[in-house]
N, C-alpha and C. Protein backbone atom coordinates (compact mmCIF):
# COMPACT_ATOMS: atom_id res chain seq x y z
N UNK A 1 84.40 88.56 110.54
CA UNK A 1 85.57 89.35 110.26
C UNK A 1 86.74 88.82 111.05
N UNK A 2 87.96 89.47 110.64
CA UNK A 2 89.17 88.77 111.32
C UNK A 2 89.92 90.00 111.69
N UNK A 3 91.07 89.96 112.55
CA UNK A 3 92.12 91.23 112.73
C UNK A 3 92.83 91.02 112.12
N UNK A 4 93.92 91.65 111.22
CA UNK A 4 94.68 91.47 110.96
C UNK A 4 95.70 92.84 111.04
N UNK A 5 97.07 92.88 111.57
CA UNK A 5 97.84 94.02 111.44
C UNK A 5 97.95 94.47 113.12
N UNK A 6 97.92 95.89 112.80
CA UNK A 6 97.33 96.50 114.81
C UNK A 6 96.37 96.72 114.71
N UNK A 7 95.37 95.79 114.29
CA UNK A 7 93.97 95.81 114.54
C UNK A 7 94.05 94.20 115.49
N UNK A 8 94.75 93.55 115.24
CA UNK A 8 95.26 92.20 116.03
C UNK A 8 95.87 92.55 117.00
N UNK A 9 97.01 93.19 117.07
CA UNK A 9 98.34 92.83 118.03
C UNK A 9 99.06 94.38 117.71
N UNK A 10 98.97 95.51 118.38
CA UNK A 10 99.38 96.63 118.02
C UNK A 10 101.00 96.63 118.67
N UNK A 11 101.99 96.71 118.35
CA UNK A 11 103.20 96.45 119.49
C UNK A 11 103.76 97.54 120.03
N UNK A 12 104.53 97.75 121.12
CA UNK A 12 105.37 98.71 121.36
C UNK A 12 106.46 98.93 119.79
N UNK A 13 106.54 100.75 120.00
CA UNK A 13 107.63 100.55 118.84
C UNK A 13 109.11 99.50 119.09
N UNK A 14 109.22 100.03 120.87
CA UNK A 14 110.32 99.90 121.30
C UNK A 14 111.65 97.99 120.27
N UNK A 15 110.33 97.27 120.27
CA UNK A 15 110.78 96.05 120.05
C UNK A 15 111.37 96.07 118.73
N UNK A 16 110.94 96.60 117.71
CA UNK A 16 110.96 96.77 116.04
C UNK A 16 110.50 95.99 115.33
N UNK A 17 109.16 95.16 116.06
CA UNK A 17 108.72 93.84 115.51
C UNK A 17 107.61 94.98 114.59
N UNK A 18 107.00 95.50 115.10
CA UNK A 18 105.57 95.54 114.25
C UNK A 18 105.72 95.32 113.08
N UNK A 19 106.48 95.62 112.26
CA UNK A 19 106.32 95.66 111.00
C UNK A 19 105.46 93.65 110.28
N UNK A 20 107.00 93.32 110.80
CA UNK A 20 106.95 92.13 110.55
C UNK A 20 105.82 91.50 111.24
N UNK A 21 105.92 91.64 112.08
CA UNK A 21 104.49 90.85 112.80
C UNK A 21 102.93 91.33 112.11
N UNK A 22 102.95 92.80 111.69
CA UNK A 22 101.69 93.08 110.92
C UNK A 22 101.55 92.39 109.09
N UNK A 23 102.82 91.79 108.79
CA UNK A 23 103.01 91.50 107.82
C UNK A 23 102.57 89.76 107.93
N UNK A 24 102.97 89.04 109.01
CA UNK A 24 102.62 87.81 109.32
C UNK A 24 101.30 87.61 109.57
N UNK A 25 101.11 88.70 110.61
CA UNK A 25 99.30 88.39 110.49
C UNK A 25 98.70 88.49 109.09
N UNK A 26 98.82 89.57 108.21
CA UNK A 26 98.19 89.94 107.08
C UNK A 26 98.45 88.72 106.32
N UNK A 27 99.45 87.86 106.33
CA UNK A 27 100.01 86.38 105.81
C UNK A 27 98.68 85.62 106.00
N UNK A 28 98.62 85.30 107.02
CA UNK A 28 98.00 84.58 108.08
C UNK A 28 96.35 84.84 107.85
N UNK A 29 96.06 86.22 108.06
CA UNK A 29 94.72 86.58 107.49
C UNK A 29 94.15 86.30 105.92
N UNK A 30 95.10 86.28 104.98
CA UNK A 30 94.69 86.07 103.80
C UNK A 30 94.66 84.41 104.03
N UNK A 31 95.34 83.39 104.66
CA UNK A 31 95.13 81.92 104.39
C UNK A 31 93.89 81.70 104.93
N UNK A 32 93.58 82.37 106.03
CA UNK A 32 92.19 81.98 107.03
C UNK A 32 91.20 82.45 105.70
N UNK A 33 91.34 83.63 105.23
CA UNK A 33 89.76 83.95 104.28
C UNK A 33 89.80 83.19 103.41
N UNK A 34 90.89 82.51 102.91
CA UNK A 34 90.69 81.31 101.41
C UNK A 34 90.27 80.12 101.77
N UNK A 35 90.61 79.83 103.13
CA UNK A 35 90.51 78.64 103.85
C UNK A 35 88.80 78.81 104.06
N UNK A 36 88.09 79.60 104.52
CA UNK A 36 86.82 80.34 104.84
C UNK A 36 86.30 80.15 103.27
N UNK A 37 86.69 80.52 102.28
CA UNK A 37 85.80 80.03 101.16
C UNK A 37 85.54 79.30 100.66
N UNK A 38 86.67 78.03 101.20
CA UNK A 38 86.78 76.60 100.53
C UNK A 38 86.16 75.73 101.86
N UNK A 39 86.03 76.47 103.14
CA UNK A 39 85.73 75.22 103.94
C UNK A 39 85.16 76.04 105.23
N UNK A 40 83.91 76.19 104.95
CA UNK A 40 83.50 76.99 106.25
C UNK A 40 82.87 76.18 107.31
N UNK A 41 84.04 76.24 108.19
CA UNK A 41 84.05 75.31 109.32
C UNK A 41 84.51 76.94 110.44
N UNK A 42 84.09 76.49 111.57
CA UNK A 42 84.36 77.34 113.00
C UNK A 42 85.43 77.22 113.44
N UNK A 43 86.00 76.08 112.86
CA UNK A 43 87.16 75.75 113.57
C UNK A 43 88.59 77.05 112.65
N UNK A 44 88.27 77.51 111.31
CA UNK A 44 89.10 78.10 110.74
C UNK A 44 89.45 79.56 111.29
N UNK A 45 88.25 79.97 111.87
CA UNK A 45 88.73 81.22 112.99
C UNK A 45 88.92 80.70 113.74
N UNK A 46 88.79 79.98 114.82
CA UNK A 46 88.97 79.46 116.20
C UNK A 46 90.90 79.17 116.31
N UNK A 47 91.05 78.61 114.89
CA UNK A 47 92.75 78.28 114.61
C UNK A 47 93.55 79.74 114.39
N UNK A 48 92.92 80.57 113.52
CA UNK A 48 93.22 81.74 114.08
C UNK A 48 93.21 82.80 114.59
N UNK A 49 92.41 82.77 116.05
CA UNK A 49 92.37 83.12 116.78
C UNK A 49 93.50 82.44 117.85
N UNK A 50 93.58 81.57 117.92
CA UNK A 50 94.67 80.51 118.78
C UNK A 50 95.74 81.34 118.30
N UNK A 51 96.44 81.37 117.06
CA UNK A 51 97.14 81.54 116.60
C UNK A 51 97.83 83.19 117.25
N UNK A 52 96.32 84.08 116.98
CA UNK A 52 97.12 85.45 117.77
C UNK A 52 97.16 85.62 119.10
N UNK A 53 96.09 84.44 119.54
CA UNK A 53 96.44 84.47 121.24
C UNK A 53 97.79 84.13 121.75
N UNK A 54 98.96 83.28 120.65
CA UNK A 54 100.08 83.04 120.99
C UNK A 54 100.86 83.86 120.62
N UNK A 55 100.76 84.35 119.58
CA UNK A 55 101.69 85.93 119.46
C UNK A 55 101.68 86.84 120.15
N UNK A 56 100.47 86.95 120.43
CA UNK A 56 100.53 88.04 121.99
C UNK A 56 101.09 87.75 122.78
N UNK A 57 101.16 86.45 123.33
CA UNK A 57 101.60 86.40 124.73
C UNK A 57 102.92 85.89 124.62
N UNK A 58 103.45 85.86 123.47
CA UNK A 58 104.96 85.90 122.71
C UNK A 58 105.57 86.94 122.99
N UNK A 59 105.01 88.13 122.61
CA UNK A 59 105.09 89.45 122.35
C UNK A 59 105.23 90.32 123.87
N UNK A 60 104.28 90.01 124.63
CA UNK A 60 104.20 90.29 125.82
C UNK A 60 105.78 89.78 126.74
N UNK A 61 106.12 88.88 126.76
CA UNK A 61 106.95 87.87 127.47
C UNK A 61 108.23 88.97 126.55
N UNK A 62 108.12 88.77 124.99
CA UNK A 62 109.46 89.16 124.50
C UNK A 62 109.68 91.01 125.04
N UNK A 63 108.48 91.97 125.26
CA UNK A 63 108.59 93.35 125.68
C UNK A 63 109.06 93.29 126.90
N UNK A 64 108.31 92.52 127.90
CA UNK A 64 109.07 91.86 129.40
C UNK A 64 110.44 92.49 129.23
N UNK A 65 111.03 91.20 128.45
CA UNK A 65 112.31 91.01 128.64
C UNK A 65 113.27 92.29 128.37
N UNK A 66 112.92 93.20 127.20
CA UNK A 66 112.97 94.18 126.70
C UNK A 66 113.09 95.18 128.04
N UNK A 67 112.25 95.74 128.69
CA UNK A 67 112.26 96.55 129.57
C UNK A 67 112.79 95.82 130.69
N UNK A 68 112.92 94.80 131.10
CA UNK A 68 113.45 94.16 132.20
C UNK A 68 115.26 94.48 132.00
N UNK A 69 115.95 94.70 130.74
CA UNK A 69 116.95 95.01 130.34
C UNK A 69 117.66 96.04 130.68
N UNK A 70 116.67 97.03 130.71
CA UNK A 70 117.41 98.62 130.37
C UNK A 70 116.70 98.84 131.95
N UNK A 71 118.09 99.35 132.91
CA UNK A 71 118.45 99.90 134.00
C UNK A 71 118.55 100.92 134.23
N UNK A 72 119.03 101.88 133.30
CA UNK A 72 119.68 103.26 133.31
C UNK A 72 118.80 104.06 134.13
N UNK A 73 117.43 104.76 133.13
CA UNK A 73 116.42 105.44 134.18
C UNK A 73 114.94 104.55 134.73
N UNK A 74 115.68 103.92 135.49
CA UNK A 74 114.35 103.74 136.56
C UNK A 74 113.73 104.75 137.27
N UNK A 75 114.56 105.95 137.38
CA UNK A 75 113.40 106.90 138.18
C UNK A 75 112.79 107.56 136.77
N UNK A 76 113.06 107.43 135.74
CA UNK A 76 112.28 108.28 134.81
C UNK A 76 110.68 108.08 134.67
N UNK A 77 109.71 108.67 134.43
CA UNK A 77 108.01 108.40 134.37
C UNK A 77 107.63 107.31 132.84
N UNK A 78 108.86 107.61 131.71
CA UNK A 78 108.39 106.59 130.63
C UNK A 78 108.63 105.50 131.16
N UNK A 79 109.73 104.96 132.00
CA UNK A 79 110.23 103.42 132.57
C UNK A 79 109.24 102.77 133.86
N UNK A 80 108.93 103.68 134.24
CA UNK A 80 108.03 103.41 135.47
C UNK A 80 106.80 103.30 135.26
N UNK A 81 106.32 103.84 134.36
CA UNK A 81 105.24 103.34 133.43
C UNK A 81 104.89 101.67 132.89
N UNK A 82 106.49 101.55 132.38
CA UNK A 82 106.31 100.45 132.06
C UNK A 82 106.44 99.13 132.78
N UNK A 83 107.45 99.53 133.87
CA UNK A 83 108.00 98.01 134.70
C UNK A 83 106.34 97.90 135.23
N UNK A 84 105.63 98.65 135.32
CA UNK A 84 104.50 98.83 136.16
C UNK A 84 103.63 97.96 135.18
N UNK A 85 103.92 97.85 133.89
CA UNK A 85 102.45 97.29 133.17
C UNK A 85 103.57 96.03 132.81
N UNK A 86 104.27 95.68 133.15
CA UNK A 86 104.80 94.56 133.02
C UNK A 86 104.34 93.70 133.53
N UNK A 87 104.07 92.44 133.08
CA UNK A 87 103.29 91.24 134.00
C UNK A 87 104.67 90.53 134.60
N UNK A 88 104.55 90.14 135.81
CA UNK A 88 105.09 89.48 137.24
C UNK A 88 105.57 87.99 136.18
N UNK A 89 105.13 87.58 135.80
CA UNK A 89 105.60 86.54 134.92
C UNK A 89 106.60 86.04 134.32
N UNK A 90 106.64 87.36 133.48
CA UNK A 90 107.66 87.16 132.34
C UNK A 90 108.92 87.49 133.06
């Protein structure tokens, strides 16, 4: 089986990607299963799997930046929540 949608990559609303991004995977998921009937090789999940390991950490880096933005309430509990699950990284 494969993920496809927020069964892959569930996003914050905050960004306004999900849509599109559940629409790319579902893209993405239908080429892997045709690809899977014409050529069952390991390597055709393994490519996408690669594939959502980089959207995530796309996604991750782009929410970063997102909350790294907005100053206003830092003492509030939704913001502090988040700078907190923010990775040091991004």
């Amino acid at each position: 089986w494969i993920a496809i949608g927020d069964a892959a990559l569930a996003v914050d609303p905050i960004s306004g990607s999900g849509v599109v991004r559940a629409l790319r995977s579902a893209q993405a998921g239908v080429e892997t299963a045709l690809a899977l009937f014409h050529d069952q090789t390991r390597r055709t999940i393994e490519t996408y799997e690669a594939d959502r390991d980089r959207e995530c950490s796309a996604y991750l880096h782009e929410r970063a930046l997102y909350y790294g933005v907005e100053r206003r309430w830092l003492a509030a509990p939704f913001w502090q929540r988040r700078v907190r699950s923010t990775p040091r990284s991004a």
